[in-house]
C-alpha atoms as a PDB file:
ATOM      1  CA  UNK A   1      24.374-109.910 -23.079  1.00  0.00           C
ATOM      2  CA  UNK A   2      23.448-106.565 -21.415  1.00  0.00           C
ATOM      3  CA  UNK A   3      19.710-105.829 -21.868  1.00  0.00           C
ATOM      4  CA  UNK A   4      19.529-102.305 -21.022  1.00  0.00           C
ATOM      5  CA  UNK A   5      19.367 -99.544 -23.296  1.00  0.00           C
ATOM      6  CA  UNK A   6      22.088 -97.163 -23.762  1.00  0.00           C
ATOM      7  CA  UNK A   7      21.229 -93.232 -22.900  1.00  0.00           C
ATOM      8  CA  UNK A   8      21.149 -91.195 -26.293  1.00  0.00           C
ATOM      9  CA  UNK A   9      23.354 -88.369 -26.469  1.00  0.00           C
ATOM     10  CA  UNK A  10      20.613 -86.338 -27.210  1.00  0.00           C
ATOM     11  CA  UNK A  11      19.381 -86.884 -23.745  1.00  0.00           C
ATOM     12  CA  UNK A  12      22.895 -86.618 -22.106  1.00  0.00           C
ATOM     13  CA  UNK A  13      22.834 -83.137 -23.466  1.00  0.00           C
ATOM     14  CA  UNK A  14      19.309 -82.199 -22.575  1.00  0.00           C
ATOM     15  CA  UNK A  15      20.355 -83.085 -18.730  1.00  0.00           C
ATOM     16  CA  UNK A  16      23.738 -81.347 -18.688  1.00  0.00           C
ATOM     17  CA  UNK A  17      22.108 -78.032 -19.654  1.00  0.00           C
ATOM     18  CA  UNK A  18      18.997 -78.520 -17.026  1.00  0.00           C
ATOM     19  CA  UNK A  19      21.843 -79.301 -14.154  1.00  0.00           C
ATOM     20  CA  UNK A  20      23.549 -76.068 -15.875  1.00  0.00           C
ATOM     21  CA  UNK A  21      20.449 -73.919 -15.330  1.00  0.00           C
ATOM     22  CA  UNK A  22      19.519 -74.798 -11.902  1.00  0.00           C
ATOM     23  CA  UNK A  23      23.291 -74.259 -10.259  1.00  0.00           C
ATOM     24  CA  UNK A  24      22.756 -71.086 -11.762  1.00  0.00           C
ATOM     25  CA  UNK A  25      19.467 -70.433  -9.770  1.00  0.00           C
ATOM     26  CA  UNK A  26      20.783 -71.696  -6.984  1.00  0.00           C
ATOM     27  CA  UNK A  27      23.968 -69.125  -7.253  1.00  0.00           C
ATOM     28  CA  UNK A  28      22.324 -66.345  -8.497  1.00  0.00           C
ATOM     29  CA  UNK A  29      18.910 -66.370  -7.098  1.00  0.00           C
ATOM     30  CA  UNK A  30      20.136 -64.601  -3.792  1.00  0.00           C
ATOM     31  CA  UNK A  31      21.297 -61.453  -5.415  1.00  0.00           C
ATOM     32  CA  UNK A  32      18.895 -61.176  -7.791  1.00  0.00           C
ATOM     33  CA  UNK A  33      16.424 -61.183  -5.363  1.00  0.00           C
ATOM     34  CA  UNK A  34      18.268 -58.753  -2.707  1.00  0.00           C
ATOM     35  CA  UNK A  35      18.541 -56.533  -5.385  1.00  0.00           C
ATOM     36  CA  UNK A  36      15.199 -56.220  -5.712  1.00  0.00           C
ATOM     37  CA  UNK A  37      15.127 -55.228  -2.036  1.00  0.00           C
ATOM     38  CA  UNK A  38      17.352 -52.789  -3.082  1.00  0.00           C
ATOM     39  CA  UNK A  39      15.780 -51.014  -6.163  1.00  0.00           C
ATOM     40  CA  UNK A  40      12.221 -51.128  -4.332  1.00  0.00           C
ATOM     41  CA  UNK A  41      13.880 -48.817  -1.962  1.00  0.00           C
ATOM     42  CA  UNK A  42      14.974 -46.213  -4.038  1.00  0.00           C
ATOM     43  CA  UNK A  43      12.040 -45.789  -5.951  1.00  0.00           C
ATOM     44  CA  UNK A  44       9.520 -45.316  -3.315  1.00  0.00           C
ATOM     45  CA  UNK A  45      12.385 -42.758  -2.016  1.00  0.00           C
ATOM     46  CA  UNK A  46      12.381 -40.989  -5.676  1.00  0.00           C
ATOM     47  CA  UNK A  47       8.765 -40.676  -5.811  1.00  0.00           C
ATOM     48  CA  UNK A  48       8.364 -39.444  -2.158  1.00  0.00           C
ATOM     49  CA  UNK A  49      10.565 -36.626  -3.035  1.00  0.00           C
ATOM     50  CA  UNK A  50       8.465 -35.679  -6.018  1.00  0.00           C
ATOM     51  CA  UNK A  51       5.039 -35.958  -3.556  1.00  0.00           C
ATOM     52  CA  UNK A  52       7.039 -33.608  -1.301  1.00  0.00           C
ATOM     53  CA  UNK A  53       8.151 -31.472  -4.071  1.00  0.00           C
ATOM     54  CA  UNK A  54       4.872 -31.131  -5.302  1.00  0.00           C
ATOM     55  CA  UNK A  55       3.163 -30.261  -1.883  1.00  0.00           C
ATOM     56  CA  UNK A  56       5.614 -27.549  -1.291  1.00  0.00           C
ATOM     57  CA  UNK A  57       5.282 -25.998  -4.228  1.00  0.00           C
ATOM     58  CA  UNK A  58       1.281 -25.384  -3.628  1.00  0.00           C
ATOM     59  CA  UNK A  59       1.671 -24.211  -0.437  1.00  0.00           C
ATOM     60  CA  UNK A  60       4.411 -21.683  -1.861  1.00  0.00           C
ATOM     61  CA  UNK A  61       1.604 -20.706  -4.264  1.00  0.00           C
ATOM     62  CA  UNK A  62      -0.696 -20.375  -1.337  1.00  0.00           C
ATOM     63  CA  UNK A  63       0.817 -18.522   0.729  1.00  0.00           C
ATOM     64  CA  UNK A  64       2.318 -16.024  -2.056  1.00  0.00           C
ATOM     65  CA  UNK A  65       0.138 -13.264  -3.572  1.00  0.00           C
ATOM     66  CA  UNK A  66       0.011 -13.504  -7.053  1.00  0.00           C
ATOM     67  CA  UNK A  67       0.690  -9.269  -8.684  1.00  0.00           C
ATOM     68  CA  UNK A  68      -2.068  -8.028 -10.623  1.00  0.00           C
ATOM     69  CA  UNK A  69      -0.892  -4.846 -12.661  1.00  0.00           C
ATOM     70  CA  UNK A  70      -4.984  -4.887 -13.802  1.00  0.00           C
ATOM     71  CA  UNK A  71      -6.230  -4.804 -10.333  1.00  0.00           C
ATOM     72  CA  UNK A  72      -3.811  -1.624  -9.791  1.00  0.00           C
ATOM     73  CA  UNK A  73      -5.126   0.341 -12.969  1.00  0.00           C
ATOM     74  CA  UNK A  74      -8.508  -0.469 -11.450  1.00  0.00           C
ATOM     75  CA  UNK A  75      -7.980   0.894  -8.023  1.00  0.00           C
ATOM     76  CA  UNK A  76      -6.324   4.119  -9.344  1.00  0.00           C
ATOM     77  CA  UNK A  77      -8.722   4.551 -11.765  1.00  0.00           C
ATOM     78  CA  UNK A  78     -11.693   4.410  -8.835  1.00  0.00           C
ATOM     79  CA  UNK A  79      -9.171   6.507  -6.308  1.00  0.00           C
ATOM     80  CA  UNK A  80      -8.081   9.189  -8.862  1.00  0.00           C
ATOM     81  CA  UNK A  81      -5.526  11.311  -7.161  1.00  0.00           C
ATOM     82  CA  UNK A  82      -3.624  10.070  -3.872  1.00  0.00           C
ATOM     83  CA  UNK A  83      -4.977  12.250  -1.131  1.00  0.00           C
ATOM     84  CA  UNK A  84      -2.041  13.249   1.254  1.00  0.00           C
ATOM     85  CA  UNK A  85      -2.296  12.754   4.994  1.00  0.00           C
ATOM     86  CA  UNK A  86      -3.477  15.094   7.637  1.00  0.00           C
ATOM     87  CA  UNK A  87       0.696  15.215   8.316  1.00  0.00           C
ATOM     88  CA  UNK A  88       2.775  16.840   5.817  1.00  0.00           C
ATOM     89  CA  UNK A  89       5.685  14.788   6.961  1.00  0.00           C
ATOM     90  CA  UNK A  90       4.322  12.002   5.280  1.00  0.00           C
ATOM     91  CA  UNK A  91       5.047  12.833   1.047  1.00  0.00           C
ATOM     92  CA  UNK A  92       2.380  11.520  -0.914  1.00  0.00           C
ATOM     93  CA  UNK A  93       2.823  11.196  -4.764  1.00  0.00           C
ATOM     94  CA  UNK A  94       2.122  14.156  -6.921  1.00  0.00           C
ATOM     95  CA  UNK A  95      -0.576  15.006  -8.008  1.00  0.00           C
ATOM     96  CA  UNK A  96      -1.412  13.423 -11.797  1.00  0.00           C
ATOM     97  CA  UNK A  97      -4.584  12.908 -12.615  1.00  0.00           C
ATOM     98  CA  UNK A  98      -7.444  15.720 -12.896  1.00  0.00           C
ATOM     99  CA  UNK A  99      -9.574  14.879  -9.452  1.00  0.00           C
ATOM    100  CA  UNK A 100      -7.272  14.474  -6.369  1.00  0.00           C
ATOM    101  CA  UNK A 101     -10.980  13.136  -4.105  1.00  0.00           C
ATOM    102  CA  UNK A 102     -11.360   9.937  -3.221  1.00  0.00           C
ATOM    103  CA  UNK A 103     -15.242   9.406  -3.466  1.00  0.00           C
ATOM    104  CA  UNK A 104     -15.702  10.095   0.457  1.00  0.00           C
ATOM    105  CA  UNK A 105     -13.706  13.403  -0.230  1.00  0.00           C
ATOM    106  CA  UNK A 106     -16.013  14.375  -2.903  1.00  0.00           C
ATOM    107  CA  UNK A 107     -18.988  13.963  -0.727  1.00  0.00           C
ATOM    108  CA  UNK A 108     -17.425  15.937   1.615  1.00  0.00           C
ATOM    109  CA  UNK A 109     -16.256  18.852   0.075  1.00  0.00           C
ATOM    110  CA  UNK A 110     -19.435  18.835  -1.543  1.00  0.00           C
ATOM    111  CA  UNK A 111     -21.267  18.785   1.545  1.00  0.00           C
ATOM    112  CA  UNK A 112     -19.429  21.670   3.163  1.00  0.00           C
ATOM    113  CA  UNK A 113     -18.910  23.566   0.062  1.00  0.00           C
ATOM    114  CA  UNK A 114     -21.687  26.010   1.532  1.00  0.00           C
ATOM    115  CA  UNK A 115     -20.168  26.891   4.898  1.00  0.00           C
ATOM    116  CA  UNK A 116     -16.378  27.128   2.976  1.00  0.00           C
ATOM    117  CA  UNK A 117     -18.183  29.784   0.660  1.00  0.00           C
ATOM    118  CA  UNK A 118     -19.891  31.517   3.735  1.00  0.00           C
ATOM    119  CA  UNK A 119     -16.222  31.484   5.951  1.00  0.00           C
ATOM    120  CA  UNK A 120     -14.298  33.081   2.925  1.00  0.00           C
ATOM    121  CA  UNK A 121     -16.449  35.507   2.128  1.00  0.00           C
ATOM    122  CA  UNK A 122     -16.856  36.321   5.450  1.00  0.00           C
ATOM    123  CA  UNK A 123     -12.976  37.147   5.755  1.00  0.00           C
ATOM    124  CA  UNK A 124     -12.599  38.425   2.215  1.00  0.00           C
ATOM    125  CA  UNK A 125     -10.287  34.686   1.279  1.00  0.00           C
ATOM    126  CA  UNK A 126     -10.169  33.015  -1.988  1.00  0.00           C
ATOM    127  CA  UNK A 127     -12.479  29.875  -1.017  1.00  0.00           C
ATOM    128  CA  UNK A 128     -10.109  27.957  -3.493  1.00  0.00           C
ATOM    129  CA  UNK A 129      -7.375  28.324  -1.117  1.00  0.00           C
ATOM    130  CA  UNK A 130      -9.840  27.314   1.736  1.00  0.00           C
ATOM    131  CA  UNK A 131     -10.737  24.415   0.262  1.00  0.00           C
ATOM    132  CA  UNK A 132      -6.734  23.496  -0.907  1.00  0.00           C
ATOM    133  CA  UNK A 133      -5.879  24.109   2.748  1.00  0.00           C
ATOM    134  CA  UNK A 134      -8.645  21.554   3.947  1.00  0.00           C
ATOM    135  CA  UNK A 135      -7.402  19.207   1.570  1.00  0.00           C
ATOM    136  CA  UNK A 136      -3.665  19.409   2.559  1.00  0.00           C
ATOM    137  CA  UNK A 137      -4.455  19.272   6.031  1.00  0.00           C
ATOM    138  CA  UNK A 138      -7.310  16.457   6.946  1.00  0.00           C
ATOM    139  CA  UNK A 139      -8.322  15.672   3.085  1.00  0.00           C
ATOM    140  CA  UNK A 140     -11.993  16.267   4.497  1.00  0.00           C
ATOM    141  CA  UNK A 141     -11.792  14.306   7.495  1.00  0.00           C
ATOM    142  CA  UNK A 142     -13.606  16.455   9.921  1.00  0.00           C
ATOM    143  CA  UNK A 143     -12.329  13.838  12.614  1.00  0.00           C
ATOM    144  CA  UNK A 144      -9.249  14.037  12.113  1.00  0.00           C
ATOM    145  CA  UNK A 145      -6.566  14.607  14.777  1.00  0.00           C
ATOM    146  CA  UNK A 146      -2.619  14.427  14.169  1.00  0.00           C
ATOM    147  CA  UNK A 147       0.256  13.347  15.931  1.00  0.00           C
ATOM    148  CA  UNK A 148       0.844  17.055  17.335  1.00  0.00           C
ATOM    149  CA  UNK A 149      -3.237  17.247  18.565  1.00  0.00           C
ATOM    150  CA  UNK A 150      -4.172  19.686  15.871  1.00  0.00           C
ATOM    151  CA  UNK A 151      -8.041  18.664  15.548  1.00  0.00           C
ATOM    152  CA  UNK A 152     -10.871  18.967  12.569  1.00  0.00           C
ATOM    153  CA  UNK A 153     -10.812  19.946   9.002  1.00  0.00           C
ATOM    154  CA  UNK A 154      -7.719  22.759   9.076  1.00  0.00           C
ATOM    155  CA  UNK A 155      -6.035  21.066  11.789  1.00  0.00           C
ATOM    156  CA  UNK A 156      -6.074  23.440  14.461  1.00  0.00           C
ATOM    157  CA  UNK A 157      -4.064  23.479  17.512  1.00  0.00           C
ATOM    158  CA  UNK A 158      -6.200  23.427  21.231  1.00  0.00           C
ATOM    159  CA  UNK A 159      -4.404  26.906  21.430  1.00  0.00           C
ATOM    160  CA  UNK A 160      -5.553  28.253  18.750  1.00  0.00           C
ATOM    161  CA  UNK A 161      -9.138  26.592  18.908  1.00  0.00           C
ATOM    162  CA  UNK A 162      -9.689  27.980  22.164  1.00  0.00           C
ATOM    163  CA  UNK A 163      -8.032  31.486  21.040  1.00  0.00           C
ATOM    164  CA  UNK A 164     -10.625  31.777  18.645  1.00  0.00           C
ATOM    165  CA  UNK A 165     -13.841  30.365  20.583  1.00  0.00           C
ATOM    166  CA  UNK A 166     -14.184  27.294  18.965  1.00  0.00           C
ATOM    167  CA  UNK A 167     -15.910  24.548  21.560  1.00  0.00           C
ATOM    168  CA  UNK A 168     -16.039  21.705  19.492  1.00  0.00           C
ATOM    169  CA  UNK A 169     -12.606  21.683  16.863  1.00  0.00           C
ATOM    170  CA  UNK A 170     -14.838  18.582  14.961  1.00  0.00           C
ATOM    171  CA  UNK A 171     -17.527  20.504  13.933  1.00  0.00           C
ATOM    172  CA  UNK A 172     -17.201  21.930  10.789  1.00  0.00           C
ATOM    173  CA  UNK A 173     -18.422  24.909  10.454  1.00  0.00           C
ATOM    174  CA  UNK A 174     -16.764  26.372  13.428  1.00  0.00           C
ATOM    175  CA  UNK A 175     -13.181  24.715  12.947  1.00  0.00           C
ATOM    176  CA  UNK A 176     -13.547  26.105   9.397  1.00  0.00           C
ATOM    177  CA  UNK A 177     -14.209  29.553  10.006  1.00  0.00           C
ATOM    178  CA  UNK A 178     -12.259  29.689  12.974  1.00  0.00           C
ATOM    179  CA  UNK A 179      -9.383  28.176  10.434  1.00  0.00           C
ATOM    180  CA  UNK A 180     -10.323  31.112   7.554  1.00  0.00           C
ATOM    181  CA  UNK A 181     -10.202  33.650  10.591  1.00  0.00           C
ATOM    182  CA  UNK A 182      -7.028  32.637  11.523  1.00  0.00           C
ATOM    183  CA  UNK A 183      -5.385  32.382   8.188  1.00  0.00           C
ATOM    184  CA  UNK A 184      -6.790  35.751   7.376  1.00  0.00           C
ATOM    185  CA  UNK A 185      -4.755  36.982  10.545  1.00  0.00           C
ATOM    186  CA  UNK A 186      -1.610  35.658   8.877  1.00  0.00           C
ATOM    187  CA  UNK A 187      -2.401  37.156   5.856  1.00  0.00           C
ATOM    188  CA  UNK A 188      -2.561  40.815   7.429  1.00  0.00           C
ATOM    189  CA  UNK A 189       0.313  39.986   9.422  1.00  0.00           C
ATOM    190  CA  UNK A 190       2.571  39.162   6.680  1.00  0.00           C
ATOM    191  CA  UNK A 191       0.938  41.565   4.233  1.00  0.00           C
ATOM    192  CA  UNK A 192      -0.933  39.266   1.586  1.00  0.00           C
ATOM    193  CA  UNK A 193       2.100  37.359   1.111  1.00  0.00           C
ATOM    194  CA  UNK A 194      -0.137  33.492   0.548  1.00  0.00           C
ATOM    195  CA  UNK A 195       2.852  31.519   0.935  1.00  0.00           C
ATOM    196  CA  UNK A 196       4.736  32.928   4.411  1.00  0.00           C
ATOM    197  CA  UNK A 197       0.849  32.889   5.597  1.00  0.00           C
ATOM    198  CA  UNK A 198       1.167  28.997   4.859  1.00  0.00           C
ATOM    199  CA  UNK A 199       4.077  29.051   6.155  1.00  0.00           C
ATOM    200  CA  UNK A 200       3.150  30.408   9.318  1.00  0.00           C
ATOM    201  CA  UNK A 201      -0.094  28.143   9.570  1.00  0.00           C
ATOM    202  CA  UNK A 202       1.865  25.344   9.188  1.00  0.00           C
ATOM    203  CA  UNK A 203       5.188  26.280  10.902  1.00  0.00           C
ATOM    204  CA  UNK A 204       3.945  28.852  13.286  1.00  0.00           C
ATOM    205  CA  UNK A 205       4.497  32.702  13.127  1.00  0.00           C
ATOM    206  CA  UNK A 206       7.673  33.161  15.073  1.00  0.00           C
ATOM    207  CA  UNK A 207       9.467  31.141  12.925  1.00  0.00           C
ATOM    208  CA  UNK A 208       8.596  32.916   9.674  1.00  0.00           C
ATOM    209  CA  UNK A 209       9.772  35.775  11.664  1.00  0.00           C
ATOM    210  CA  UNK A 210      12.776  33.977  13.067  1.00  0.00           C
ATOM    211  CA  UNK A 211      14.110  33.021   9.554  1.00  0.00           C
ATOM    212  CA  UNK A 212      12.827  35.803   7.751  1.00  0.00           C
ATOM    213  CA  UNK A 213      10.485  33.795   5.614  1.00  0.00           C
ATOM    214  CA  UNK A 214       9.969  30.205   4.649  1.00  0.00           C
ATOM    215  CA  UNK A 215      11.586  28.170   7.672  1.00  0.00           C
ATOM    216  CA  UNK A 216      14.190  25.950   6.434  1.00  0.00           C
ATOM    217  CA  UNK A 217      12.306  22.598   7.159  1.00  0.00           C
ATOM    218  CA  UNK A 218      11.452  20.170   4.852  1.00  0.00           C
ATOM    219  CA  UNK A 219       7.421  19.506   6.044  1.00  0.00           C
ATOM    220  CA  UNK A 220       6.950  23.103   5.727  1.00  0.00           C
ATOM    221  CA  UNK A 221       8.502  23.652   2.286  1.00  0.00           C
ATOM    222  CA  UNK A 222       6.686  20.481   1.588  1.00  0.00           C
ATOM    223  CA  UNK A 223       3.240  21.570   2.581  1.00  0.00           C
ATOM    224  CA  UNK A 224       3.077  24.863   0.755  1.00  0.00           C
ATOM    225  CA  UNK A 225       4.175  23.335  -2.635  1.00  0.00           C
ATOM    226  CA  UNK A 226       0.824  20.662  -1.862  1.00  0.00           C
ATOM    227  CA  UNK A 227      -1.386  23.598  -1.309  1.00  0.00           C
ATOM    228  CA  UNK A 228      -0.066  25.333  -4.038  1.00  0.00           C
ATOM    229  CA  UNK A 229      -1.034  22.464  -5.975  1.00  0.00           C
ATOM    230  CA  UNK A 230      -4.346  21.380  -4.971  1.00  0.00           C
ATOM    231  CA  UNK A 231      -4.990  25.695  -4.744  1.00  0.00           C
ATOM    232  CA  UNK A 232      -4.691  25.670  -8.561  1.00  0.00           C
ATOM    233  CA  UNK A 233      -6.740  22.526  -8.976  1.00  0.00           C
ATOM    234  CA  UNK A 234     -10.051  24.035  -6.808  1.00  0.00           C
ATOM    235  CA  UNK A 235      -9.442  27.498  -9.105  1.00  0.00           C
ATOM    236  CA  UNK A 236      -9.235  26.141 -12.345  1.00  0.00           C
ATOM    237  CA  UNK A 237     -12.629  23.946 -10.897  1.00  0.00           C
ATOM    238  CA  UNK A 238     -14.661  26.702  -9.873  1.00  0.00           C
ATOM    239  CA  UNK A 239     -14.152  28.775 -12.680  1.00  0.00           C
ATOM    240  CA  UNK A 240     -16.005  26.076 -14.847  1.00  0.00           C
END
C-alpha cells in the first residue's frame, strides 16, 4: 500500500501558474527594463529643450527694448517743438506745437534777447526775423560750427566774419550783429525782398543773381520756408 499523499489539484494549479509567471519574467524582464533606458532618455531630452527654450526667450527679452508710446508723449511734451539743425540739409519735422525751444534754447534766446534787440535796431531789422534766423541756423548754439565752417549763432562763414571785423565768430554779440549787418546788406542789395535776402544768406549772392531769384536747390528752398516759419512764431510772440 502506497503511503504517500496524493498532490491536490488545487495545488497542481497553484504551481502551473507560478512556473507561468516567472518564464514570463524571465522573457520579458530584458525589454521591459531596456525600455526604460530608453524612455529615461527622451525625457531628460524633452525637458532640456524646454530649459533651453526658456533661457532664450529671457535673453531675447533682455536684449530687446520694450516701446513705450507713454515715454514718447512725455519726451515731446518736455521738448515741445523739434529744433532743426545748424544744417538745413538735414529736414526736421514741422513745426506743431506752439514753442519750437527746447529748455536750453529758451534760456538762450532769453539771455541774448537784449543784444538781438540792440543789433536790429541798430540796422533798422525786424528782431523777429533775427531771432527766426538764429533759430534756423544754430537753434542758439553759440558754439556751433557746420560741416561748411560757418561758426556761431547765424552761422557765418570765416569770409564773411573777417569781412565784417568779427575776431571771435563764438561770441555773441559780435557774430550777431555782424550777422544783422550782413543780412541788412542783402536786404539793400535785393531791395527789401526778405526771402531772396535768405536766399542769398543761405545760398550766397551770386547765385540769387545767377538764377534770377530763389536758386533751384532743395536746402535753400528748404531753409527759407523754416525761417518763414519760426519768423511768424517770434512775431506773433512779441506782440503779446
Amino acid at each position: 500500500m502506497d503511503e504517500s499523499l496524493p498532490i491536490k489539484p488545487s495545488s497542481v494549479d497553484s504551481i502551473r501558474w507560478l512556473f507561468i509567471v516567472a518564464m514570463i519574467l524571465i522573457l520579458f524582464a530584458p525589454r521591459l527594463y531596456g525600455g526604460q533606458k530608453h524612455i529615461k532618455p527622451v525625457v531628460e531630452k524633452s525637458m532640456a529643450s524646454k530649459q533651453v527654450s526658456v533661457f532664450k526667450s529671457d535673453w531675447v527679452a533682455q536684449i530687446q527694448p520694450k516701446s513705450d508710446p507713454a515715454l514718447g508723449k512725455t519726451l515731446d511734451k518736455s521738448t515741445g517743438v523739434k529744433i532743426p539743425p545748424s544744417l538745413p540739409e538735414d529736414h526736421p519735422a514741422g513745426i506743431t506745437e506752439t514753442n519750437p525751444l527746447s529748455v536750453h534754447g529758451k534760456k538762450s534766446e532769453h539771455l541774448l534777447h537784449p543784444i538781438i534787440l540792440r543789433a536790429a535796431n541798430r540796422y533798422h531789422v525786424d528782431p523777429a526775423l533775427v531771432k527766426a534766423i538764429i533759430m534756423v541756423e544754430s537753434s542758439y548754439n553759440s558754439k556751433a560750427i557746420s560741416k561748411r565752417g560757418a561758426k556761431g549763432l547765424m552761422q557765418l562763414m570765416p569770409k564773411t566774419a573777417e569781412l565784417l571785423g568779427v575776431r571771435d565768430s563764438f561770441n555773441p554779440e559780435q557774430n550777431i550783429t555782424a550777422g544783422v549787418r550782413h543780412l541788412k546788406d542783402l536786404l539793400n542789395q535785393f531791395k527789401g525782398d526778405v526771402k531772396l535776402a535768405l536766399a542769398a544768406y543761405n545760398a550766397g549772392s551770386r547765385k540769387v543773381r545767377k538764377y534770377q531769384g530763389v536758386p533751384p536747390f532743395k536746402a535753400t528752398q528748404y531753409y527759407i520756408k523754416k525761417v518763414f516759419e519760426y519768423y511768424q512764431y517770434y512775431r506773433e510772440k512779441m506782440a503779446l
